[in-house]
Protein backbone atom coordinates (compact mmCIF):
# COMPACT_ATOMS: atom_id res chain seq x y z
CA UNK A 1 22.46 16.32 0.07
CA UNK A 2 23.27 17.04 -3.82
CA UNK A 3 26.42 14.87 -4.25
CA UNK A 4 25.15 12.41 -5.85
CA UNK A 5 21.99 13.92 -7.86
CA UNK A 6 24.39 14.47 -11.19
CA UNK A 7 24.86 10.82 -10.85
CA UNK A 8 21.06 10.41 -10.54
CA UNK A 9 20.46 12.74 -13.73
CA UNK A 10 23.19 10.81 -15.51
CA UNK A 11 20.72 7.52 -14.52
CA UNK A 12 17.54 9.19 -15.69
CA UNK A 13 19.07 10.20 -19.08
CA UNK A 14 20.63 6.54 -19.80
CA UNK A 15 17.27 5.22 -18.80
CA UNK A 16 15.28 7.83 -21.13
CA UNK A 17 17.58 6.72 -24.43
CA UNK A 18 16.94 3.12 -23.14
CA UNK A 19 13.27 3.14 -22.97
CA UNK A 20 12.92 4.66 -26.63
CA UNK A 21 14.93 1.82 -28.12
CA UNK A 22 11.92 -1.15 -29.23
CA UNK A 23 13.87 -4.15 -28.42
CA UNK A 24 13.99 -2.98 -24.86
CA UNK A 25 10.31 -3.10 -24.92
CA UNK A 26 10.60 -6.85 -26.45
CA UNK A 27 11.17 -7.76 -22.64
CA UNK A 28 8.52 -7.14 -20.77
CA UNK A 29 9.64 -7.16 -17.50
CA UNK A 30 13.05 -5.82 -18.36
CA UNK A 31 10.98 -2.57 -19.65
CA UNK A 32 8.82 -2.21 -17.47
CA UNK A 33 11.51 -2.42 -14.32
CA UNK A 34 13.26 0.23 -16.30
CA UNK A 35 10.17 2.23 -16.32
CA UNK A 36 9.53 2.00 -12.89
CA UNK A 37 12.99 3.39 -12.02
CA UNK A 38 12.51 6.13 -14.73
CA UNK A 39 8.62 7.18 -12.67
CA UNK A 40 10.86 7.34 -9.65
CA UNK A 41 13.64 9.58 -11.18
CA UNK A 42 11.88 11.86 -12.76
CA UNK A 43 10.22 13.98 -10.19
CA UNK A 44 13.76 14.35 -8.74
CA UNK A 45 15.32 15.25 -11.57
CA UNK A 46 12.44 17.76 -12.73
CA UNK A 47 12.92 19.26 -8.73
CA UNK A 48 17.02 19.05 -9.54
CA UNK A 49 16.68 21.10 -12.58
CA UNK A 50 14.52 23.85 -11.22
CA UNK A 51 16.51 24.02 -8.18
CA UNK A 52 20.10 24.65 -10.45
CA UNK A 53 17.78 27.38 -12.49
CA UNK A 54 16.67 28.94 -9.14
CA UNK A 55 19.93 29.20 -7.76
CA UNK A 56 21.41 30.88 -10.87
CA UNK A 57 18.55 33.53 -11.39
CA UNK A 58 19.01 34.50 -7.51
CA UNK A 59 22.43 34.80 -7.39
CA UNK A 60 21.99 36.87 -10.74
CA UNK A 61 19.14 39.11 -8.98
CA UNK A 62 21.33 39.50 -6.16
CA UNK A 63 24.07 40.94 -8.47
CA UNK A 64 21.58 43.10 -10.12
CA UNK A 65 20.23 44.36 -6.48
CA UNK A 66 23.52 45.95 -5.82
CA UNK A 67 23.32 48.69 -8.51
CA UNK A 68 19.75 48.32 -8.81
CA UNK A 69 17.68 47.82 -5.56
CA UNK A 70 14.69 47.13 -7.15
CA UNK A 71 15.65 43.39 -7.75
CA UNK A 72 16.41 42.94 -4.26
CA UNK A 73 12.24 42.12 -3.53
CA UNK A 74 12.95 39.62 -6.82
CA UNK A 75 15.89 38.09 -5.41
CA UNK A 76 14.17 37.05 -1.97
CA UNK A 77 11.49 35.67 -3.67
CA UNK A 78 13.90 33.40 -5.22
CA UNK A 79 15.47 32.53 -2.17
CA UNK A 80 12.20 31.40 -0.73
CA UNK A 81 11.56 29.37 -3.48
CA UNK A 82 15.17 28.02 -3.75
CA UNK A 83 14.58 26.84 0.17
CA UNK A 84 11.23 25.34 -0.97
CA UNK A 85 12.66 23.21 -4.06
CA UNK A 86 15.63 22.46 -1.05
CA UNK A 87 13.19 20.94 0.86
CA UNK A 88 11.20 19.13 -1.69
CA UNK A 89 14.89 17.53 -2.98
CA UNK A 90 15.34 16.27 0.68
CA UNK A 91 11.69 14.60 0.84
CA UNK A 92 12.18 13.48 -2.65
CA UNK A 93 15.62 11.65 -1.40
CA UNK A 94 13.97 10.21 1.31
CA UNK A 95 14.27 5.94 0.35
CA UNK A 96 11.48 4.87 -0.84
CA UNK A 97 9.48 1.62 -0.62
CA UNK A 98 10.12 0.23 -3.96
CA UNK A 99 5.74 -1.59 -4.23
CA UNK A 100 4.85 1.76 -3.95
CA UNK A 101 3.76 1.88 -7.11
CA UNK A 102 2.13 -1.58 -7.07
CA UNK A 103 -1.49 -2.87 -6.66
CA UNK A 104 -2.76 -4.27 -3.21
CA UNK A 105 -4.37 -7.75 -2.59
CA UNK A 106 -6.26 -6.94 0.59
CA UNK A 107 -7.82 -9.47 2.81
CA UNK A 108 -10.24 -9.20 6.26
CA UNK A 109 -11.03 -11.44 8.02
CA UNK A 110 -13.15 -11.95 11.37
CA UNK A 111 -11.19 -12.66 14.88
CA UNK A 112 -12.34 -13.57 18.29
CA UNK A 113 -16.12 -12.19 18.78
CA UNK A 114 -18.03 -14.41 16.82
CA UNK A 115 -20.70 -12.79 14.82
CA UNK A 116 -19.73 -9.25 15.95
CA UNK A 117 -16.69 -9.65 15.11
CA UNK A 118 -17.56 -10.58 10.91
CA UNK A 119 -20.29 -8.32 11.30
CA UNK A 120 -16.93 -5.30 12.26
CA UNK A 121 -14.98 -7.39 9.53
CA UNK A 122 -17.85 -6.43 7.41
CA UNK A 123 -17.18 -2.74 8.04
CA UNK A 124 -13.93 -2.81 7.17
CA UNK A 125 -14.29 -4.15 4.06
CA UNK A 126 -16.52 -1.80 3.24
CA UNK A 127 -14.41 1.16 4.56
CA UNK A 128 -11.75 -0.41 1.91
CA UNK A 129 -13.66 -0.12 -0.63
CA UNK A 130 -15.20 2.93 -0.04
CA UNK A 131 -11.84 5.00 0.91
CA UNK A 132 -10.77 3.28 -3.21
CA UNK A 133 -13.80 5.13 -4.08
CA UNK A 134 -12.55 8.39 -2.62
CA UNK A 135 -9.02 7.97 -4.21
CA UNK A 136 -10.12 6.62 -7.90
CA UNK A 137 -9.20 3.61 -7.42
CA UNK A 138 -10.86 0.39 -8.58
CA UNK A 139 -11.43 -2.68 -6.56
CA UNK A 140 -12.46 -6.20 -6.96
CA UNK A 141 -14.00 -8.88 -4.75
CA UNK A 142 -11.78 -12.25 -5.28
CA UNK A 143 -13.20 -14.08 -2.65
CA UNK A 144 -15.92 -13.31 0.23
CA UNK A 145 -17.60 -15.80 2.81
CA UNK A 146 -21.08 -14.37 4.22
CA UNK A 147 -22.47 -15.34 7.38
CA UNK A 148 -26.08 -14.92 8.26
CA UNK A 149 -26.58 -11.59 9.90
CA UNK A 150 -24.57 -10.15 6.84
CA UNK A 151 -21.42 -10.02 8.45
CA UNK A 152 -17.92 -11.29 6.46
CA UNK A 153 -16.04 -14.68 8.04
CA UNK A 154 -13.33 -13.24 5.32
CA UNK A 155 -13.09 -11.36 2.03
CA UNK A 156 -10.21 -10.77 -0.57
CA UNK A 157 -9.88 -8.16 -2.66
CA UNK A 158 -7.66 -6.70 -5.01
CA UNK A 159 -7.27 -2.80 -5.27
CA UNK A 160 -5.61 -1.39 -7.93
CA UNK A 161 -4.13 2.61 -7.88
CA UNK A 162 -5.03 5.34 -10.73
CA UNK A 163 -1.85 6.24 -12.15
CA UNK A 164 1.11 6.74 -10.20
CA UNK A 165 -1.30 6.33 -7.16
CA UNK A 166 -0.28 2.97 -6.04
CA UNK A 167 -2.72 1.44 -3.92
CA UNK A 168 0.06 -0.36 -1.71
CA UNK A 169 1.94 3.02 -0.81
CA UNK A 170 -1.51 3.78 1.27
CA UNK A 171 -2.60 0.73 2.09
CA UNK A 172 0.53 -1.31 3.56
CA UNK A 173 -0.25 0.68 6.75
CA UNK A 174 -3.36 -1.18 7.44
CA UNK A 175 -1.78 -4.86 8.23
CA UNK A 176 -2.65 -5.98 11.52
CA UNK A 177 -5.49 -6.44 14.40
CA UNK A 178 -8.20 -3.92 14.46
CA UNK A 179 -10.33 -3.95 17.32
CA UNK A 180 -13.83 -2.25 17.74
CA UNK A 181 -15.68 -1.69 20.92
CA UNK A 182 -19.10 -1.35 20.68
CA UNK A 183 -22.82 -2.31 21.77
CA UNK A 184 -23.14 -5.58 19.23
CA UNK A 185 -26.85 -5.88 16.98
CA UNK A 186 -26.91 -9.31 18.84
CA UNK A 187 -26.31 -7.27 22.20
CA UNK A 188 -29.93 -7.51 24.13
CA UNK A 189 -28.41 -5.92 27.80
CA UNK A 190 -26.84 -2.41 26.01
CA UNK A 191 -23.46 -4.16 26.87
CA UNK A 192 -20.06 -2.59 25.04
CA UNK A 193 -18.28 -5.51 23.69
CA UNK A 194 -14.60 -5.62 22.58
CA UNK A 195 -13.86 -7.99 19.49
CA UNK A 196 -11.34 -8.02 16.74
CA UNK A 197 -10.68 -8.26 12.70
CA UNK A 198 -7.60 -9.26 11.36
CA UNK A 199 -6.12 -7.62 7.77
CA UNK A 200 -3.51 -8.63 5.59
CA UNK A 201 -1.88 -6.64 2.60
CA UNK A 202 1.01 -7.58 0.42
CA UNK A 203 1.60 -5.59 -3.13
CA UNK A 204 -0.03 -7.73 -5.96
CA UNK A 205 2.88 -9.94 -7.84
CA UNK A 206 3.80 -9.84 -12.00
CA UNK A 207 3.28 -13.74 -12.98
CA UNK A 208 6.75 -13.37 -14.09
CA UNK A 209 8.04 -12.29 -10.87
CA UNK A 210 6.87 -15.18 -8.83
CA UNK A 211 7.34 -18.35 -10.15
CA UNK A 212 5.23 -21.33 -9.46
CA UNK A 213 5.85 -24.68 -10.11
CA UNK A 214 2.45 -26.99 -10.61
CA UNK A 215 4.13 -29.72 -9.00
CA UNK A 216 4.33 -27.60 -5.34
CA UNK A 217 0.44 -27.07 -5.56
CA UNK A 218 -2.01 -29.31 -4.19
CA UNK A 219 -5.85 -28.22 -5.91
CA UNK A 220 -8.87 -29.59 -4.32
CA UNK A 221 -12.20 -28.35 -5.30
CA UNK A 222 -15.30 -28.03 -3.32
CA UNK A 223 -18.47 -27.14 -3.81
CA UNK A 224 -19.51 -23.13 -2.59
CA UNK A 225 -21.12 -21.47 0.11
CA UNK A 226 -23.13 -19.13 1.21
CA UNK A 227 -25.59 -16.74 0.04
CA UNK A 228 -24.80 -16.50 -4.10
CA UNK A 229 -27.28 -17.19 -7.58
CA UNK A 230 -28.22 -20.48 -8.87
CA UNK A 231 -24.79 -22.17 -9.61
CA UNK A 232 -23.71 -21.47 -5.77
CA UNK A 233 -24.33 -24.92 -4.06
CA UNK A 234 -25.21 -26.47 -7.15
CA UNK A 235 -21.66 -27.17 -8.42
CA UNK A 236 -17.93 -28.14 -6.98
CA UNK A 237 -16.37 -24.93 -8.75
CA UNK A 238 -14.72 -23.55 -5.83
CA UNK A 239 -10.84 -24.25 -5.48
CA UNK A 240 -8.30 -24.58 -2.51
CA UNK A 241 -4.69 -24.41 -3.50
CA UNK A 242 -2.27 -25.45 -1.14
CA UNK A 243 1.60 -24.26 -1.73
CA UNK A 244 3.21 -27.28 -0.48
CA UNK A 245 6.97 -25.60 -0.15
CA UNK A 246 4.91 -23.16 2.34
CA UNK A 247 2.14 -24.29 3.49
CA UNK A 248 0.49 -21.15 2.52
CA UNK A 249 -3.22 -21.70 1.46
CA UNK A 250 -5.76 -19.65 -0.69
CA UNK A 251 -9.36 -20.48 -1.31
CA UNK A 252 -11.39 -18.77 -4.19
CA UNK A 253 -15.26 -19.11 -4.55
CA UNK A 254 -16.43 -16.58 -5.59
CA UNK A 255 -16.43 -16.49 -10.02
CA UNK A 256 -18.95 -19.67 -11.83
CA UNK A 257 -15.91 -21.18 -13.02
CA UNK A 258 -13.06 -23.49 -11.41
CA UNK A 259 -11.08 -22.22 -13.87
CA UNK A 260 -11.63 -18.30 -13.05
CA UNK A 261 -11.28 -19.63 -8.94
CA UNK A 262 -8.12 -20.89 -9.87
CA UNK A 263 -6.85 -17.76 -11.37
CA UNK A 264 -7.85 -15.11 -8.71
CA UNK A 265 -6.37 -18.08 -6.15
CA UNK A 266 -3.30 -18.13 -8.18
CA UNK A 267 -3.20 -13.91 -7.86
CA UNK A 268 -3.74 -13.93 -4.26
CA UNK A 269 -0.86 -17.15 -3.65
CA UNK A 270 1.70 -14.36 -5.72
CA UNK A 271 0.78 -11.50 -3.44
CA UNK A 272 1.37 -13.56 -0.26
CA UNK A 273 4.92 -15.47 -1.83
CA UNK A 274 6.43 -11.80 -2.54
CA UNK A 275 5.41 -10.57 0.54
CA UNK A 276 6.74 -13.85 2.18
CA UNK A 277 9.97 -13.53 0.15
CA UNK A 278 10.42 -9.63 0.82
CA UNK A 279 10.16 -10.07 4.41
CA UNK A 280 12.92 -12.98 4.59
CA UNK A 281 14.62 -10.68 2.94
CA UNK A 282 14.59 -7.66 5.35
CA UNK A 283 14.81 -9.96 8.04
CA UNK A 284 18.10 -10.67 6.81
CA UNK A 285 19.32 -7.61 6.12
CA UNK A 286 21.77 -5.81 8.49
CA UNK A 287 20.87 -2.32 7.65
CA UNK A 288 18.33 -0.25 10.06
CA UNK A 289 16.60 1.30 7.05
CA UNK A 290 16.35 -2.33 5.95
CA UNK A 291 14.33 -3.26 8.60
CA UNK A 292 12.13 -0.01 8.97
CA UNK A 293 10.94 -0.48 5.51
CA UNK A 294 7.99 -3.28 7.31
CA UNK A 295 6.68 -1.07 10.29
CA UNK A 296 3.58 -3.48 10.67
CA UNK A 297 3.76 -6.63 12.90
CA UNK A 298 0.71 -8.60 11.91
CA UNK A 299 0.58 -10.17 15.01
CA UNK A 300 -0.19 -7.05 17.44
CA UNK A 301 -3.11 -4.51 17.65
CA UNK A 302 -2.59 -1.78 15.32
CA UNK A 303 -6.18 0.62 15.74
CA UNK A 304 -8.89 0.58 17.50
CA UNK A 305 -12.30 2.10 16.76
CA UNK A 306 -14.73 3.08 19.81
CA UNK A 307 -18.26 3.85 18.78
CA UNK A 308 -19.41 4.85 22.06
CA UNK A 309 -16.87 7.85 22.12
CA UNK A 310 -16.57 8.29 18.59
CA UNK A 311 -12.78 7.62 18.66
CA UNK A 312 -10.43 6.04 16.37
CA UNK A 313 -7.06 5.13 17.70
CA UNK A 314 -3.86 3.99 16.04
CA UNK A 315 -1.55 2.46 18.66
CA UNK A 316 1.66 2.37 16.22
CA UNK A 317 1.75 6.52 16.09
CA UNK A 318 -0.49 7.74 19.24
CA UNK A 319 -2.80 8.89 16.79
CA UNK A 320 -6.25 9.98 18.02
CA UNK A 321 -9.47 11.44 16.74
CA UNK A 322 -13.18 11.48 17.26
CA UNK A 323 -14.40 11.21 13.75
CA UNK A 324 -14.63 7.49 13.69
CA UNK A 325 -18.00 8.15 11.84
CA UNK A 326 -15.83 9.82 8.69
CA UNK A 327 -13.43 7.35 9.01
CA UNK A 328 -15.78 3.93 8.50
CA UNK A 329 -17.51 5.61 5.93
CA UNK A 330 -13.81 5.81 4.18
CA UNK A 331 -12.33 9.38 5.36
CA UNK A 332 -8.89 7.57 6.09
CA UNK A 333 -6.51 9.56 4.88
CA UNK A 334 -5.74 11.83 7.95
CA UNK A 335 -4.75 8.13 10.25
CA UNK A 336 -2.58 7.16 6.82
CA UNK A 337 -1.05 10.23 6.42
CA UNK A 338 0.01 10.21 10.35
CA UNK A 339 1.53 6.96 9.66
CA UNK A 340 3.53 7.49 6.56
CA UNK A 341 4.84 10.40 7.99
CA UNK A 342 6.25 8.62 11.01
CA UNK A 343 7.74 5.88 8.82
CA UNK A 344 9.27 8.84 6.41
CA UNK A 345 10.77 10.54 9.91
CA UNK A 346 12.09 6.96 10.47
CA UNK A 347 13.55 5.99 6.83
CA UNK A 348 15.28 9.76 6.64
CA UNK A 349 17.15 9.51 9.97
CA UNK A 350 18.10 5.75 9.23
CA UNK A 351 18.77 6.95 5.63
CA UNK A 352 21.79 9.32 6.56
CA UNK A 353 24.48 7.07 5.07
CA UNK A 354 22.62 5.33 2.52
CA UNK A 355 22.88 5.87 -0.83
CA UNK A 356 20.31 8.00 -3.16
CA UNK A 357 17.20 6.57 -4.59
C-alpha cells in the first residue's frame, strides 16, 4: 500500500515550492489546478508523516519494554494508533472523484403525475435546499417555474460547498427518478397515488474550462411566467439558449434582466457540457474503476419515499428507513453516506492495480 507514497510526498513538495512562486498564480487556471491537487495531497501526506513517526516511536517503545516493562502499555498504544493511521492511509488512497471539490448545478423537475407530481418536485427542492442549510452551504435559485397549487414544473439551482466541502461529492448521488407514494392534496377518495420527479446534477464548470463558441448558440427570448413582481409578464427578459452542436437546451427566467438570464443560462449550459463531456469520456474508457466513477443511470428509479409507512428507500444500495419525515425536512446524510460508501467499496476493489491518487 506505501510504495508509492514517497513518490506522492515528492509531488506534494514540488507542488508546495510551485504554488509560492507569483507567476504561477499569473495563470489562473494553471494555479488553481495545482491547488486542487495540492488540497488532495495534503491530508495524505499529513496521515504519511504521522504514520513514519508512529512506527519509529513504537518500535523504539518496544526496545525500551524489554529492559523496562513499563513502556510495554506505551508501546501498544502506539500500535493501535499505528493500525488506525494504516487504515486512514488505505481510505485516503482510495481514487477519488476528481469534482469532488466542485460546486453543484442541481435541477428538479416534475414527471408523470401531473400536479402531484410538481407539487413532490416541490419537496425536493426544498429538501435540497434545506439539507445545504444543514451542511453550510449556500444555494441559489437560477431558474424555477410555479404552477398553481404551489407545486414546481422545474427549478435550477446552484449549490455551492463551505470549504473543502464540495457540494458535488454529496450531491452526485441524487441523479435520477424519485418516486413518492402518497394520498395527493388533489386526492378527494383517500387514494395512495404513485408519481415521479426527475433530478439532474453535474459539478458547476470554470468559464475557462468549457468553451463556448457564440456561433453554436441559438438565443431566443420570451416573455416570463408565472407567479413573480411587476416586471414578470410585463417584459420579454427571459432567455432560451439552444447549444446547436448538442442540442442541449437551458431556459433562465428568473433575474429582471436578459442579460443576468443569459448568464445563469450560460452557468447551467457549462454544468451540463462537462458532465456531457466527462461521461463520453468514461464511456470510453476501458478501465472498471473508469466506469464505476458514474454509479447513477438517470434513466432508472433511484429512491422512493412512502408517506403512508414512513419509509424512504434507495433501490441502488437496499437502503431502508422509516424516517422519511427527517429526511424531507433535509436529514439526508444517513441515505448519502450509505451510498458513498458502496461506491468507495466499489472504487477500492476496482482500484487494486491502479495507480495512487
Amino acid at each position: 500500500m506505501f510504495d508509492r507514497l514517497s513518490d506522492l510526498v515528492s509531488e506534494h513538495a514540488e507542488l508546495e515550492h510551485a504554488l509560492a512562486d507569483p507567476a504561477v498564480h499569473s495563470d489562473q487556471e494553471k494555479a488553481r489546478t495545482l491547488g486542487r491537487r495540492y488540497a488532495e495531497l495534503t491530508p495524505i501526506v499529513h496521515a504519511y508523516r504521522e504514520w513514519q513517526q508512529t512506527s519509529a516511536d513504537e518500535e523504539a517503545a518496544r526496545e525500551l519494554a524489554r529492559e523496562d516493562s513499563s513502556f510495554a502499555d506505551e508501546a501498544e498504544q502506539l500500535a493501535a494508533r499505528r493500525e488506525e493511521l494504516e487504515a486512514q492511509l488505505q481510505k485516503l488512497l482510495v481514487p477519488r472523484d476528481p469534482n469532488d471539490d466542485r460546486d453543484t448545478i442541481l435541477e428538479v423537475k416534475a414527471g408523470e403525475g401531473g400536479e402531484e407530481s410538481a407539487l413532490f418536485a416541490g419537496d425536493l427542492l426544498r429538501m435540497y435546499q434545506r439539507y445545504a442549510e444543514r451542511r453550510g452551504w449556500k444555494t441559489e435559485i437560477l431558474n424555477s417555474t410555479v404552477t398553481g397549487l404551489g407545486g414546481i414544473k422545474d427549478a435550477t439551482v446552484a449549490v455551492k460547498g463551505r470549504g473543502g466541502d464540495g457540494a458535488w461529492s454529496r450531491l452526485k448521488y441524487e441523479g435520477g427518478v424519485h418516486r413518492v407514494q402518497r394520498v395527493p392534496v388533489t386526492e378527494s377518495q383517500g387514494r395512495i397515488h404513485t408519481s415521479a420527479a426527475g433530478v439532474l446534477v453535474a459539478p458547476e464548470a470554470e468559464p475557462v474550462e468549457v468553451q463556448i463558441n457564440d456561433n453554436d448558440l441559438k438565443v431566443d427570448v420570451f416573455r416570463s411566467s408565472g407567479p413573480g413582481g411587476q416586471s414578470v409578464n410585463t417584459t420579454d427578459s427571459a432567455v432560451r439558449i439552444t447549444h446547436l452542436p448538442t442540442g442541449i437546451v437551458v431556459s433562465c427566467q428568473n433575474e429582471k434582466s436578459q442579460l443576468q438570464n443569459k448568464e445563469q443560462a450560460l452557468r447551467v449550459l457549462r454544468a451540463r457540457l462537462l458532465a456531457q463531456a466527462e461521461a463520453e469520456a468514461d464511456a470510453k474508457a476501458s478501465a472498471e474503476r473508469r466506469s464505476q466513477v458514474r454509479t447513477v443511470d438517470r434513466s432508472e428509479r433511484v429512491r422512493t419515499y412512502n408517506f403512508p409507512e414512513n419509509r424512504i428507500s434507495d433501490h441502488r444500495v437496499n437502503y431502508k428507513a422509516y424516517n422519511l419525515d427527517q429526511v424531507i425536512d433535509g436529514d439526508l446524510d444517513a441515505v448519502i453516506d450509505a451510498l458513498a460508501a458502496d461506491l468507495e467499496a466499489k472504487l477500492a476493489g476496482a482500484g487494486d492495480d491502479e495507480p495512487a491518487p
